[in-house]
N, C-alpha and C. Protein backbone atom coordinates (compact mmCIF):
# COMPACT_ATOMS: atom_id res chain seq x y z
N UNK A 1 0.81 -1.17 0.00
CA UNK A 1 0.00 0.00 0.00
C UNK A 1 0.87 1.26 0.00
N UNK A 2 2.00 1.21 0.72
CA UNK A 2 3.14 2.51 0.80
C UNK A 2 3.67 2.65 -0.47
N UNK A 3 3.81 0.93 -1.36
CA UNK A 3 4.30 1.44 -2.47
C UNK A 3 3.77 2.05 -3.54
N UNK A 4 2.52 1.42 -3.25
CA UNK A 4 1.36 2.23 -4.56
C UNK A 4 1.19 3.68 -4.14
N UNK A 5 0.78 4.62 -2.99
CA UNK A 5 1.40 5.72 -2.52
C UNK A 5 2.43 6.36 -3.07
N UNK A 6 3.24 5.53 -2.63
CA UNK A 6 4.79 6.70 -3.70
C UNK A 6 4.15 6.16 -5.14
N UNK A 7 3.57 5.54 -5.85
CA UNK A 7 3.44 5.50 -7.36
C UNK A 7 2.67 6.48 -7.55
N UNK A 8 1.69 6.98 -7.27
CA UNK A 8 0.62 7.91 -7.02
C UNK A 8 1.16 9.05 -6.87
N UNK A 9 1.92 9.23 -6.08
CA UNK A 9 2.30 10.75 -5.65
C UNK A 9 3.79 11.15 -6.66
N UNK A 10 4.79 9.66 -7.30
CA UNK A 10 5.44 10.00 -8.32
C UNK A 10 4.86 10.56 -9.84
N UNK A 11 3.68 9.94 -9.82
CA UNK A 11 2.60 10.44 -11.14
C UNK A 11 2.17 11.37 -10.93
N UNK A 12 1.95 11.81 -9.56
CA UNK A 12 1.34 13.35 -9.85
C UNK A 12 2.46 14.48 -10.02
N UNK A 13 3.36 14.09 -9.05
CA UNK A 13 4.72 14.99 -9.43
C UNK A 13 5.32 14.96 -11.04
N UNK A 14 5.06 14.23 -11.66
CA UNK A 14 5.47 13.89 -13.04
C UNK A 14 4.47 14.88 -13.93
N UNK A 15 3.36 14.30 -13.42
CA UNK A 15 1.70 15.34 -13.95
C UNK A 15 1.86 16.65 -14.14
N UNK A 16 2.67 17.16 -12.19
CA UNK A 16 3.02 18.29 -12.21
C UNK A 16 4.13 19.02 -13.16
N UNK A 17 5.17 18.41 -13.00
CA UNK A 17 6.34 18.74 -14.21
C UNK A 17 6.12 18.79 -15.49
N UNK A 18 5.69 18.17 -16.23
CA UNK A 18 5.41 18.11 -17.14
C UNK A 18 4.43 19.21 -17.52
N UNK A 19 2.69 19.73 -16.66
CA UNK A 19 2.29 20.40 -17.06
C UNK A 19 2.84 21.94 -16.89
N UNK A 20 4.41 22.34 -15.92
CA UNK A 20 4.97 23.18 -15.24
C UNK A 20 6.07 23.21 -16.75
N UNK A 21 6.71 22.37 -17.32
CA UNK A 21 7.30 22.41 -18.64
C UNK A 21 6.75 22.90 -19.59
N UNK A 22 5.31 22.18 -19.45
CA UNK A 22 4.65 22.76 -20.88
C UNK A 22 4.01 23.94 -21.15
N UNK A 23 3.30 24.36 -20.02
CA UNK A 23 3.68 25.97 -19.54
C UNK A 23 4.76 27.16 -19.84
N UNK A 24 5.80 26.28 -19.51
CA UNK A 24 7.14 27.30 -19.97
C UNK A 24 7.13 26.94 -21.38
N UNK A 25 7.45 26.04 -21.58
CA UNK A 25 7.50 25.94 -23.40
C UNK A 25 6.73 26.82 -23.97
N UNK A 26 5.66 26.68 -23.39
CA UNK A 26 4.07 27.37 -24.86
C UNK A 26 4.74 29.17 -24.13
N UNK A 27 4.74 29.35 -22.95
CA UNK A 27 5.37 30.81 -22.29
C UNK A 27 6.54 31.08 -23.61
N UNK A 28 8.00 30.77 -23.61
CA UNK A 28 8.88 30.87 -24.36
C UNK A 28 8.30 30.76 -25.41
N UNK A 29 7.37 29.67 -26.31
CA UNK A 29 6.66 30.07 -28.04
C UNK A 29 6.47 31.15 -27.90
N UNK A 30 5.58 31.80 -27.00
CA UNK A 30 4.24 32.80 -27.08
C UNK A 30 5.66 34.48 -27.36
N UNK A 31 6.36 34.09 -26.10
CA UNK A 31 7.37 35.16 -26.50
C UNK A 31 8.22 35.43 -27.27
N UNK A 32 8.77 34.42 -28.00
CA UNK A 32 9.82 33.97 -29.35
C UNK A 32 8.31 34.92 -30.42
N UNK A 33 7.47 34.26 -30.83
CA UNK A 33 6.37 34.69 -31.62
C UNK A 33 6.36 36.19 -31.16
N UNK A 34 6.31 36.68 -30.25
CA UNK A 34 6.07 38.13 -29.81
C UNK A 34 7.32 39.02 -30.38
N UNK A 35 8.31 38.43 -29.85
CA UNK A 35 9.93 38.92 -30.36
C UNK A 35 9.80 39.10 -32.09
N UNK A 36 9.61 37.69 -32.78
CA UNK A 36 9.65 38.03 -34.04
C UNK A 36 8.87 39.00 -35.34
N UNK A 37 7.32 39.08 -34.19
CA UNK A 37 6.21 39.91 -34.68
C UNK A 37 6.80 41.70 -34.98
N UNK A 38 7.64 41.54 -33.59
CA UNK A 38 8.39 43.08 -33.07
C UNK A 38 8.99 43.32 -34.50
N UNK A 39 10.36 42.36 -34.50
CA UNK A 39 11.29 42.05 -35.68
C UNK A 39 10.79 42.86 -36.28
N UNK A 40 9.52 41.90 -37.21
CA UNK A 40 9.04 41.90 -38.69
C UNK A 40 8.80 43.48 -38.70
N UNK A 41 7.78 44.33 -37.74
CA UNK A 41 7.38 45.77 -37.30
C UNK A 41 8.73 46.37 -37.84
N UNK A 42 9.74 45.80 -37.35
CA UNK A 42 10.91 47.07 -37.86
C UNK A 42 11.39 47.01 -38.62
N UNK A 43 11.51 45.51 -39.21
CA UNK A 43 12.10 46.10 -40.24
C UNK A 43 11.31 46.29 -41.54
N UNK A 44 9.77 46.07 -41.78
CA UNK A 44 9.05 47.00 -42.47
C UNK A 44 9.46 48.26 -42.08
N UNK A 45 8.94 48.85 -41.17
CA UNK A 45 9.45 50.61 -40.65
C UNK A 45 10.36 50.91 -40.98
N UNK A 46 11.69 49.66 -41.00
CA UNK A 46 12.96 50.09 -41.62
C UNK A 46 13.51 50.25 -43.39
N UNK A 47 12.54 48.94 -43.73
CA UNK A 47 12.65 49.57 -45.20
C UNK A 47 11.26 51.01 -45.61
N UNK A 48 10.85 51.34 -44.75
CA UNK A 48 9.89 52.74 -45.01
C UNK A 48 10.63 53.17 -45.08
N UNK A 49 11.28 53.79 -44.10
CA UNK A 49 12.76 55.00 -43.83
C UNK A 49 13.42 55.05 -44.75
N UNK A 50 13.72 53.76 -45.41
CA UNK A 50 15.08 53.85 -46.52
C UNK A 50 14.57 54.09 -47.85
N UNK A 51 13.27 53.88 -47.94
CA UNK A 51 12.55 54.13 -49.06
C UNK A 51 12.52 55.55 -49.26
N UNK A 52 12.08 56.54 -47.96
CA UNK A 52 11.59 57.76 -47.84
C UNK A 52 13.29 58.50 -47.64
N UNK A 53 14.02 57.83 -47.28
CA UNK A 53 15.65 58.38 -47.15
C UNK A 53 16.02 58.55 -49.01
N UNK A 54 15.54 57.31 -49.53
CA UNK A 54 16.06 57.66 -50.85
C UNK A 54 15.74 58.74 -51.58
N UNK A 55 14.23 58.57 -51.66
CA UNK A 55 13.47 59.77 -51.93
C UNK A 55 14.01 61.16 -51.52
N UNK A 56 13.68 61.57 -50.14
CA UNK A 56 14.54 62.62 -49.65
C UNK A 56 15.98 63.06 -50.35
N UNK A 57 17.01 61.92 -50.77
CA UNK A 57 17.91 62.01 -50.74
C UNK A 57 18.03 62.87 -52.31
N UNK A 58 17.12 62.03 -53.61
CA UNK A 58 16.58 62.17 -54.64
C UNK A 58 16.33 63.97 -54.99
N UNK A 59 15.08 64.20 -54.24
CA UNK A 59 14.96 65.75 -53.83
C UNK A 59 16.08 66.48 -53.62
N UNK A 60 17.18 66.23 -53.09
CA UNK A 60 17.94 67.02 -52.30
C UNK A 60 18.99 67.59 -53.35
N UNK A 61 19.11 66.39 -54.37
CA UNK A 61 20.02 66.31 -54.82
C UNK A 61 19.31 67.49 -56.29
N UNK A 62 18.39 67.24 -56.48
CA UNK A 62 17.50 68.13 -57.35
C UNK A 62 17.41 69.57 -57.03
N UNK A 63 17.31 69.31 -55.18
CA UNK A 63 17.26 70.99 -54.94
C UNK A 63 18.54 71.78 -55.11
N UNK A 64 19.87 70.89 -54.98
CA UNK A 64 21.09 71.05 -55.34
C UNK A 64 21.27 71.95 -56.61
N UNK A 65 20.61 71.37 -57.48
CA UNK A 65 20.86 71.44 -58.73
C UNK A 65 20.05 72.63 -59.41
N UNK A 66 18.74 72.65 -58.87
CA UNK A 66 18.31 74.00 -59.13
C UNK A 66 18.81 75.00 -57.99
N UNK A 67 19.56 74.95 -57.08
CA UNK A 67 20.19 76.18 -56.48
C UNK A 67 21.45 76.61 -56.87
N UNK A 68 21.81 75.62 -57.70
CA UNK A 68 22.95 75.89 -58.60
C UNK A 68 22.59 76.67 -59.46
N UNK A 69 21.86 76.18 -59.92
CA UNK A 69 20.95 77.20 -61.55
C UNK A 69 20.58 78.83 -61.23
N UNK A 70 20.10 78.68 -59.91
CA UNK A 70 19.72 79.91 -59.18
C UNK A 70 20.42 80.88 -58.77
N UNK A 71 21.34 80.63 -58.27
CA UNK A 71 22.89 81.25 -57.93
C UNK A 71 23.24 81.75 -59.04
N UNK A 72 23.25 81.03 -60.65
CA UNK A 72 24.12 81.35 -61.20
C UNK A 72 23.08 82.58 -61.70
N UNK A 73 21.93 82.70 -62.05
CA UNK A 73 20.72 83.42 -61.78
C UNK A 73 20.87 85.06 -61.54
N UNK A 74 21.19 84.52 -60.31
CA UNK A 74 21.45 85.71 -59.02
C UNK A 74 22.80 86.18 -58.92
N UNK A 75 23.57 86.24 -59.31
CA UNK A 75 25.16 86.43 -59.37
C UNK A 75 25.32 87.03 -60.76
N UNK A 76 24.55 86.58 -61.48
CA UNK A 76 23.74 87.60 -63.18
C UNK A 76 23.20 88.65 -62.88
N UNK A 77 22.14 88.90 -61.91
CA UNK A 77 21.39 89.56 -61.64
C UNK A 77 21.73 90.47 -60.53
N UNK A 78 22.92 90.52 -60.23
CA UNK A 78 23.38 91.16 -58.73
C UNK A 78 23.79 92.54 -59.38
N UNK A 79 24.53 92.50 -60.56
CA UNK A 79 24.58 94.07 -60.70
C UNK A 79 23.60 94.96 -60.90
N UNK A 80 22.61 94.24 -61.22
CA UNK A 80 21.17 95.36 -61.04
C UNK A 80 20.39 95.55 -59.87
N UNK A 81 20.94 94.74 -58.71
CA UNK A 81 20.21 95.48 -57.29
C UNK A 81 20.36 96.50 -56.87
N UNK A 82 20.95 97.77 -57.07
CA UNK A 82 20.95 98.82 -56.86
C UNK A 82 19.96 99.45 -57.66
N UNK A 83 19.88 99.25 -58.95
CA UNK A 83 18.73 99.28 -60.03
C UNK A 83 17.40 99.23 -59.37
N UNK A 84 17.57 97.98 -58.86
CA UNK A 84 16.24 97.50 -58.21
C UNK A 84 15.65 98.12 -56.81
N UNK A 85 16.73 98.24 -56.18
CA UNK A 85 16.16 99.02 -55.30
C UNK A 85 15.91 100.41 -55.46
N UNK A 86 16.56 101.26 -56.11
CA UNK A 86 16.10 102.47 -56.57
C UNK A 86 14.57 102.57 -57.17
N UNK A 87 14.21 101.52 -58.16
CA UNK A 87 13.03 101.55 -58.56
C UNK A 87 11.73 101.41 -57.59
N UNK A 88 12.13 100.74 -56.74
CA UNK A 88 11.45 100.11 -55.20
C UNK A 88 10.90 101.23 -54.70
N UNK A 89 12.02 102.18 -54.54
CA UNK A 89 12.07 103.23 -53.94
C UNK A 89 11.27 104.23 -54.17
N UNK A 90 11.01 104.67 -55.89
CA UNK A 90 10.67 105.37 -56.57
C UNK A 90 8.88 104.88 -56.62
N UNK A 91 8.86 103.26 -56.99
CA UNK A 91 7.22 103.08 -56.72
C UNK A 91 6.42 103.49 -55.42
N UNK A 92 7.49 103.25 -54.26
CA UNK A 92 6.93 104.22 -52.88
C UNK A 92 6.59 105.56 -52.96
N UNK A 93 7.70 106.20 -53.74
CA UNK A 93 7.41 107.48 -53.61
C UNK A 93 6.07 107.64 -54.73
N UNK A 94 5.51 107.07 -55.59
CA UNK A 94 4.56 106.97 -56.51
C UNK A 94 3.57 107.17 -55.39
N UNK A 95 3.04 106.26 -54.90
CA UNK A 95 1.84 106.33 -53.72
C UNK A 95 1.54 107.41 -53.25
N UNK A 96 2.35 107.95 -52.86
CA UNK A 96 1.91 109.26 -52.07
C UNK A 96 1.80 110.34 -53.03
N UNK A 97 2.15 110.29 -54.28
CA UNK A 97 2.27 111.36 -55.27
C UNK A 97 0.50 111.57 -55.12
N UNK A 98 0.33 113.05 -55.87
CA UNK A 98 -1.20 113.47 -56.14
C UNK A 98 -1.34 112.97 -57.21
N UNK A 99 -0.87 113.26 -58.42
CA UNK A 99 -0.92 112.38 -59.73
C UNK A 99 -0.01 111.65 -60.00
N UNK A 100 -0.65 110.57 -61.11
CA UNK A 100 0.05 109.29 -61.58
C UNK A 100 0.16 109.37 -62.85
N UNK A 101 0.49 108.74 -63.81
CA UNK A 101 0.85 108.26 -65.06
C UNK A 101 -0.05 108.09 -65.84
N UNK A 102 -0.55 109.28 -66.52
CA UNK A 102 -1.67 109.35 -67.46
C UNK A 102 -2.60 110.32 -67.28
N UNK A 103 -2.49 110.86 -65.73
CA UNK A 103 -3.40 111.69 -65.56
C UNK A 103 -3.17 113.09 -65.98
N UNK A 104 -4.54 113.83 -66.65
CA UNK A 104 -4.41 115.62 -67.11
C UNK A 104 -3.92 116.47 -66.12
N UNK A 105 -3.11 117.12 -66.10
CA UNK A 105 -2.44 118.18 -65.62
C UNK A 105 -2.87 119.35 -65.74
N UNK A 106 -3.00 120.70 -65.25
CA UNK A 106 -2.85 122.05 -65.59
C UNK A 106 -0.99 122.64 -64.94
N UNK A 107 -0.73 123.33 -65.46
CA UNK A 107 0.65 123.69 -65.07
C UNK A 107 -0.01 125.63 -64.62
N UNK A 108 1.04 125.84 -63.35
CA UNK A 108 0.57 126.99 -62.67
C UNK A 108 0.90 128.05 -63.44
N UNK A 109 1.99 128.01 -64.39
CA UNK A 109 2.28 129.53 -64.81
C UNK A 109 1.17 129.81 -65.85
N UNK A 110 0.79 128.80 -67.04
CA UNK A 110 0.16 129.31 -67.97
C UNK A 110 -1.52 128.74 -67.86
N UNK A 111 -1.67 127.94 -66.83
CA UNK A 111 -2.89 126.86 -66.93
C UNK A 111 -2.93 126.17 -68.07
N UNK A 112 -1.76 125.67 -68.64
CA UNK A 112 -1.64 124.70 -69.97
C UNK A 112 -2.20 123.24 -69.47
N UNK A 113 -2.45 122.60 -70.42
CA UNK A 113 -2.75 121.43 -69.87
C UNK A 113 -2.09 120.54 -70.32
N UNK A 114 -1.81 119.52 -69.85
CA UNK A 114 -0.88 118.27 -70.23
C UNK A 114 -0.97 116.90 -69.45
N UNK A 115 -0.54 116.15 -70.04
CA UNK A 115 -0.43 114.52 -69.67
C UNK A 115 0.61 114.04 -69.35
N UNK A 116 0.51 113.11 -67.36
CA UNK A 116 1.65 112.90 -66.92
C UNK A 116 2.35 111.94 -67.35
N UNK A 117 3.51 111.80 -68.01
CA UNK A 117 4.21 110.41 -68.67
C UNK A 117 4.54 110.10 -67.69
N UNK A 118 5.63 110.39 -66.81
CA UNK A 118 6.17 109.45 -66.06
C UNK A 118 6.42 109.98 -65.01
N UNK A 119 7.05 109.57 -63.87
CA UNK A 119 7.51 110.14 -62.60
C UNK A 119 8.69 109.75 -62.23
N UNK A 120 9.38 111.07 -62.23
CA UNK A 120 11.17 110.78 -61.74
C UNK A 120 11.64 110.97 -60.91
N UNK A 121 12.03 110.42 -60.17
CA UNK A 121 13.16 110.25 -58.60
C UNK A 121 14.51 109.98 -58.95
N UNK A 122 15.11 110.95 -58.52
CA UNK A 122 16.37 110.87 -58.46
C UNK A 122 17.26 111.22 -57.55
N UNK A 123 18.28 111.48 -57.65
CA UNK A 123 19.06 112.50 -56.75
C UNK A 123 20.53 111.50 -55.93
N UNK A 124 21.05 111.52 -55.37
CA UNK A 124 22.26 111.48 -54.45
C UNK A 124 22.21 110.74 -53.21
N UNK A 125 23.38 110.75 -52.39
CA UNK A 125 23.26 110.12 -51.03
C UNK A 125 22.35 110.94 -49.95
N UNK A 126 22.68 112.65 -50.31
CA UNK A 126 22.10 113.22 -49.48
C UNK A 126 21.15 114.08 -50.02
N UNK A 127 20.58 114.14 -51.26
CA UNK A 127 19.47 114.84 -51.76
C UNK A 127 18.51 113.82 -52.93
N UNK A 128 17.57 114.87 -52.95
CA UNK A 128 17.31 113.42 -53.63
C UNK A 128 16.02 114.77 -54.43
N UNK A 129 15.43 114.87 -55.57
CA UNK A 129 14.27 115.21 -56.56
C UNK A 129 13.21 114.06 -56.63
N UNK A 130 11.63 114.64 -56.96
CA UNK A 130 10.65 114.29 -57.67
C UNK A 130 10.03 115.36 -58.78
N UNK A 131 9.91 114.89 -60.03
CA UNK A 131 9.85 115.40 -60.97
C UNK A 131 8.51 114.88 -61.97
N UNK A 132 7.65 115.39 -62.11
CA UNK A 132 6.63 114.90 -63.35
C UNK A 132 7.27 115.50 -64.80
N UNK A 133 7.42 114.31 -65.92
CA UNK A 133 7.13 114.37 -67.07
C UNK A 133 6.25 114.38 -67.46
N UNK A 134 5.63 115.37 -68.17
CA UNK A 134 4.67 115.74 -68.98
C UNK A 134 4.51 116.10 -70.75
N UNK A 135 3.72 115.73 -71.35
CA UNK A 135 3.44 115.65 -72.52
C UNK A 135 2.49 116.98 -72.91
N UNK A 136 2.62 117.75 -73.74
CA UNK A 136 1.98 118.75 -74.50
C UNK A 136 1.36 118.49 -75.57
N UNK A 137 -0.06 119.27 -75.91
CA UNK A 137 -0.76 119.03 -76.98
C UNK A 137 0.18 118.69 -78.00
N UNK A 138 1.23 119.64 -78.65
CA UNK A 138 2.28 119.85 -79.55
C UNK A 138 2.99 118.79 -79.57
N UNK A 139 3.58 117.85 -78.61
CA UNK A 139 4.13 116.62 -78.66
C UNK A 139 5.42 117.48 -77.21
N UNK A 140 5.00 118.11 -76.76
CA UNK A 140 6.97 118.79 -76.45
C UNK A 140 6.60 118.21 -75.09
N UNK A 141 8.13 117.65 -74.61
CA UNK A 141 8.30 117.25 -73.07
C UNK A 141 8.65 117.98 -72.55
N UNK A 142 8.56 117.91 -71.22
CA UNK A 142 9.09 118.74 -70.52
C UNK A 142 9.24 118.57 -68.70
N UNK A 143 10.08 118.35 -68.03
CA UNK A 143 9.97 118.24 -66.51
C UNK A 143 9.78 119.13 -65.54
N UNK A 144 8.81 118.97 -64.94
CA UNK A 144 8.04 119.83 -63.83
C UNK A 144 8.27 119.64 -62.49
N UNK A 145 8.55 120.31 -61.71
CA UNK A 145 8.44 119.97 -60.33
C UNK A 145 6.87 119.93 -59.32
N UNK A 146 6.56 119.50 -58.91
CA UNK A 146 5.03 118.47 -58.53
C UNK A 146 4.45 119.99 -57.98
N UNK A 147 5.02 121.48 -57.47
CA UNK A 147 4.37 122.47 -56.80
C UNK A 147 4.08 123.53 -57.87
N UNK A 148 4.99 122.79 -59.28
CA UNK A 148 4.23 124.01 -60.36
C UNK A 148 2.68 122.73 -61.19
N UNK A 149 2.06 122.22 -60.51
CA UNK A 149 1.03 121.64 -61.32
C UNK A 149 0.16 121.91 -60.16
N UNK A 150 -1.48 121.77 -60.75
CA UNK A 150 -2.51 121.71 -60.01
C UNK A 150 -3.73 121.35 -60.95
């Protein structure tokens, strides 16, 4: 009877081990499977990156190439920024003018009338003119200063 006892209680300890093994086993699958799921996650994500790195890289090399083009552009175009800003300058001073470019004139000495061609700014570091060109019935030009018109 003692021996069938220890047979009994060796089978259940065996029962036990075994279902305490198979536990860990299917534990270790479940996490091996978890580990490799991770894997697979990155390195999809990782060929995204390298896909979007190429791309990027693609662009870059394009933006290269038109800032090359651009430069050479602008390094053409650099002796006329003084040009340019003078003109800048001159459309400001346009705004505030009373007349613009096209509009009828009377001139104060004779009340002649005439048409404004253009508007001139000029002058120096430390002075500087505004001037209306004006057109005459007759065809004749002539430059006015803005306090002989009304």
């Amino acid at each position: 009877m003692y021996q069938q006892y220890l047979n009994t209680l060796l089978m259940k300890k065996k029962i036990i081990l075994i279902i305490i093994f198979s536990l860990v086993i299917i534990g270790l699958g479940y996490a091996i499977y978890l580990l490799n799921k991770k894997v697979e996650d990155k390195t999809l994500r990782i060929a995204d990156l390298e896909k979007v790195s190429k791309n990027v890289n693609i662009k870059y090399k394009k933006l290269r190439l038109s800032k090359d083009s651009v430069m050479r552009v602008n390094s053409y175009l650099a002796k006329y920024r003084t040009l340019t800003v003078a003109m800048t300058y001159r459309d400001s001073v346009r705004l505030s003018m009373k007349y613009t470019v096209g509009d009828v004139v009377h001139l104060k000495r004779d009340s002649s009338r005439a048409i404004v061609s253009d508007i001139i700014v000029g002058g120096g570091k430390y002075e500087y003119y505004i001037k209306y060109k004006v057109i005459f019935k007759t065809g004749k030009e002539e430059e006015v200063i803005p306090e002989l018109l009304y």
